[in-house]
C-alpha atoms as a PDB file:
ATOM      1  CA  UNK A   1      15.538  -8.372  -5.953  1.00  0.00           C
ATOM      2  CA  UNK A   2      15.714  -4.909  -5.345  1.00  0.00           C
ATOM      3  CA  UNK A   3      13.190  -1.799  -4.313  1.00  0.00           C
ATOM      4  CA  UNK A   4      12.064  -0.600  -7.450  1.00  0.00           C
ATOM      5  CA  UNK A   5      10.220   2.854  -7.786  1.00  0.00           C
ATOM      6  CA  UNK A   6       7.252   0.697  -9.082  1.00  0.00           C
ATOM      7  CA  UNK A   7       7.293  -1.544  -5.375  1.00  0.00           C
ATOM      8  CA  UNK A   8       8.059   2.058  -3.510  1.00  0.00           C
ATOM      9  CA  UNK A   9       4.771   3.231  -5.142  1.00  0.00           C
ATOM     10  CA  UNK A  10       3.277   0.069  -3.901  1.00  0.00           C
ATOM     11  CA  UNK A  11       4.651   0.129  -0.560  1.00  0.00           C
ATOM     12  CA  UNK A  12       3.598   3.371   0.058  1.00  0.00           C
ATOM     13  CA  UNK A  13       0.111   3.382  -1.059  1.00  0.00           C
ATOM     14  CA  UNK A  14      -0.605   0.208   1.305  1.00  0.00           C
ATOM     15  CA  UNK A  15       0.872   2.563   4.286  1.00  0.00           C
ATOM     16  CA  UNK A  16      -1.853   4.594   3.905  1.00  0.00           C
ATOM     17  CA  UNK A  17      -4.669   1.645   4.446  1.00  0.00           C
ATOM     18  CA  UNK A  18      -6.120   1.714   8.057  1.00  0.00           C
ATOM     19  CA  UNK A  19      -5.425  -1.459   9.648  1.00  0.00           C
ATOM     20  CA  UNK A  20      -7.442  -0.322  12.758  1.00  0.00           C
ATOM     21  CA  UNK A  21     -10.927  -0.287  10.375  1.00  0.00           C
ATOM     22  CA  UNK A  22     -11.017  -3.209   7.364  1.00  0.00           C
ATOM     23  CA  UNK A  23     -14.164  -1.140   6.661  1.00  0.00           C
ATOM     24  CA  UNK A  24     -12.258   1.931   5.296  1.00  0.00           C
ATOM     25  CA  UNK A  25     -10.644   1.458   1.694  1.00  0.00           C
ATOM     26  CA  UNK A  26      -8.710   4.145  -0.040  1.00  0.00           C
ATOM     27  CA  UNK A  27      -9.610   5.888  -3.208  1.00  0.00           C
ATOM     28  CA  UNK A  28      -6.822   6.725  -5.760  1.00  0.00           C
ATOM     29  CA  UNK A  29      -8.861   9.496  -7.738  1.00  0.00           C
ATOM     30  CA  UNK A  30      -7.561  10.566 -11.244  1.00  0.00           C
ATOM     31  CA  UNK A  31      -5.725  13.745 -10.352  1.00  0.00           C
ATOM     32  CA  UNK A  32      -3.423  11.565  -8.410  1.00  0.00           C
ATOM     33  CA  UNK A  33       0.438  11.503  -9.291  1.00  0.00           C
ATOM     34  CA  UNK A  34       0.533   9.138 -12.537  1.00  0.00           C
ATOM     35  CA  UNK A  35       2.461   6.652 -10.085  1.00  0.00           C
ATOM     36  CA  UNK A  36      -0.175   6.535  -7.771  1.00  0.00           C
ATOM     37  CA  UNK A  37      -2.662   5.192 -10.153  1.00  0.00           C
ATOM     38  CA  UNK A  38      -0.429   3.260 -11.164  1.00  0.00           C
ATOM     39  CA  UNK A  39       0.812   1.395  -7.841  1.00  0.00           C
ATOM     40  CA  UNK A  40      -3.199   1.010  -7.311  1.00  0.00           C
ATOM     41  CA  UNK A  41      -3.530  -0.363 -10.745  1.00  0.00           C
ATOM     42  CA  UNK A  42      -0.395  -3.239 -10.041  1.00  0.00           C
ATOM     43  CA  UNK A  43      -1.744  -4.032  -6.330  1.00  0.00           C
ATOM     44  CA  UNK A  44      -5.473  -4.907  -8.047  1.00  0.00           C
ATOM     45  CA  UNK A  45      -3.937  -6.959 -10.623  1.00  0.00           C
ATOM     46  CA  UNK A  46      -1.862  -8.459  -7.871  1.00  0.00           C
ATOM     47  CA  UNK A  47      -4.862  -9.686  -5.764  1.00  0.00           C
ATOM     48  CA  UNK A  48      -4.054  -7.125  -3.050  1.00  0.00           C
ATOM     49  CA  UNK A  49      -7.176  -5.128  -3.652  1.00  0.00           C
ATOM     50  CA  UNK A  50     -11.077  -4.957  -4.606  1.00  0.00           C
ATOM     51  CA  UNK A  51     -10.820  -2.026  -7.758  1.00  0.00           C
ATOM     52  CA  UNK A  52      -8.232  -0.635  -9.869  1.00  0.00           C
ATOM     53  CA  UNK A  53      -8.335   2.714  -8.027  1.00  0.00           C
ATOM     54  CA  UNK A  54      -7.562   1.244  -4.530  1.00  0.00           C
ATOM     55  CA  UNK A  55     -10.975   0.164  -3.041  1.00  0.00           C
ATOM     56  CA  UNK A  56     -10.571  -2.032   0.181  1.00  0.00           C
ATOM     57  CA  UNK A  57      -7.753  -4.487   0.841  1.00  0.00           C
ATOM     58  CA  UNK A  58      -8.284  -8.446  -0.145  1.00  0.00           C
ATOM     59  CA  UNK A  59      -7.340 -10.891   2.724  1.00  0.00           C
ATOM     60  CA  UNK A  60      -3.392 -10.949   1.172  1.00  0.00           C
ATOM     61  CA  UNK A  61      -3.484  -7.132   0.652  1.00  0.00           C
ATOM     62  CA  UNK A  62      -4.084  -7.528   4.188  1.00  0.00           C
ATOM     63  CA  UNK A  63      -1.054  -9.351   5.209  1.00  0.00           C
ATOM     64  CA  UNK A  64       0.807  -7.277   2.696  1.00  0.00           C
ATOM     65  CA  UNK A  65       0.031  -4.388   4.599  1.00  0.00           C
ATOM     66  CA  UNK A  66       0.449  -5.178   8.209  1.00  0.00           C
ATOM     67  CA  UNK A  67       3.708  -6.468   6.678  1.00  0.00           C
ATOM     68  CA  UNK A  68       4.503  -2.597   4.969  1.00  0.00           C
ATOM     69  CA  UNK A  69       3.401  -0.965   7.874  1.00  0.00           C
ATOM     70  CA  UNK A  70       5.643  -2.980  10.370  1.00  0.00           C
ATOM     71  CA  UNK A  71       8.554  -2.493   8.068  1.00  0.00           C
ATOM     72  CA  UNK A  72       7.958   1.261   7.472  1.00  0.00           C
ATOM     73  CA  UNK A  73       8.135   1.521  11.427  1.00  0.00           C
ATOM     74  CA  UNK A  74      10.937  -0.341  12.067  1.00  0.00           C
ATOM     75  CA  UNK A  75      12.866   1.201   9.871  1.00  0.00           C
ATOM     76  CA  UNK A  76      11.483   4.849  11.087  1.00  0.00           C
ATOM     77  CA  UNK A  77      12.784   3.858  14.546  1.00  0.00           C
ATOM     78  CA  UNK A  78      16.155   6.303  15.589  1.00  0.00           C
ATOM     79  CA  UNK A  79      18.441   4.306  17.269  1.00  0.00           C
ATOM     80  CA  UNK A  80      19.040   5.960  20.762  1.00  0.00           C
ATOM     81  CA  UNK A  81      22.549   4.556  22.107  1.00  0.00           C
END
């Protein structure tokens, strides 16, 4: 399996969720870049959130996140040595 631009899409609209506030969803209006609406379509159908156009994150669009996030910053991390 490989990163697709479809899973980048993904990946980096679940970056954007606040993990600090399950309260606060995300709102992929339709001026948005045609991937956009299209990674938000893909993670509803997927079970990883309430609408088509982002809405709040399910209990595994949760997990998926906190797992996104903590891969986006470990890989952002510059190795000092």
């Amino acid at each position: 399996m490989s990163f697709t631009p479809e899973l980048i899409a993904e990946l980096e609209l679940l970056a954007l969720f606040n993990l600090g506030n399950t309260q606060e969803g995300l709102k992929v209006h339709h001026v948005a870049a045609p991937q956009a609406i299209a990674a938000a379509q893909r993670l509803h159908a997927k079970g990883l959130t309430t609408q088509t156009d982002g809405g709040y994150l399910t209990s595994l669009g949760l997990d998926a996140a906190e797992h996104a996030q903590t891969l986006l910053t470990i890989l952002s991390v510059t190795e000092t040595a």
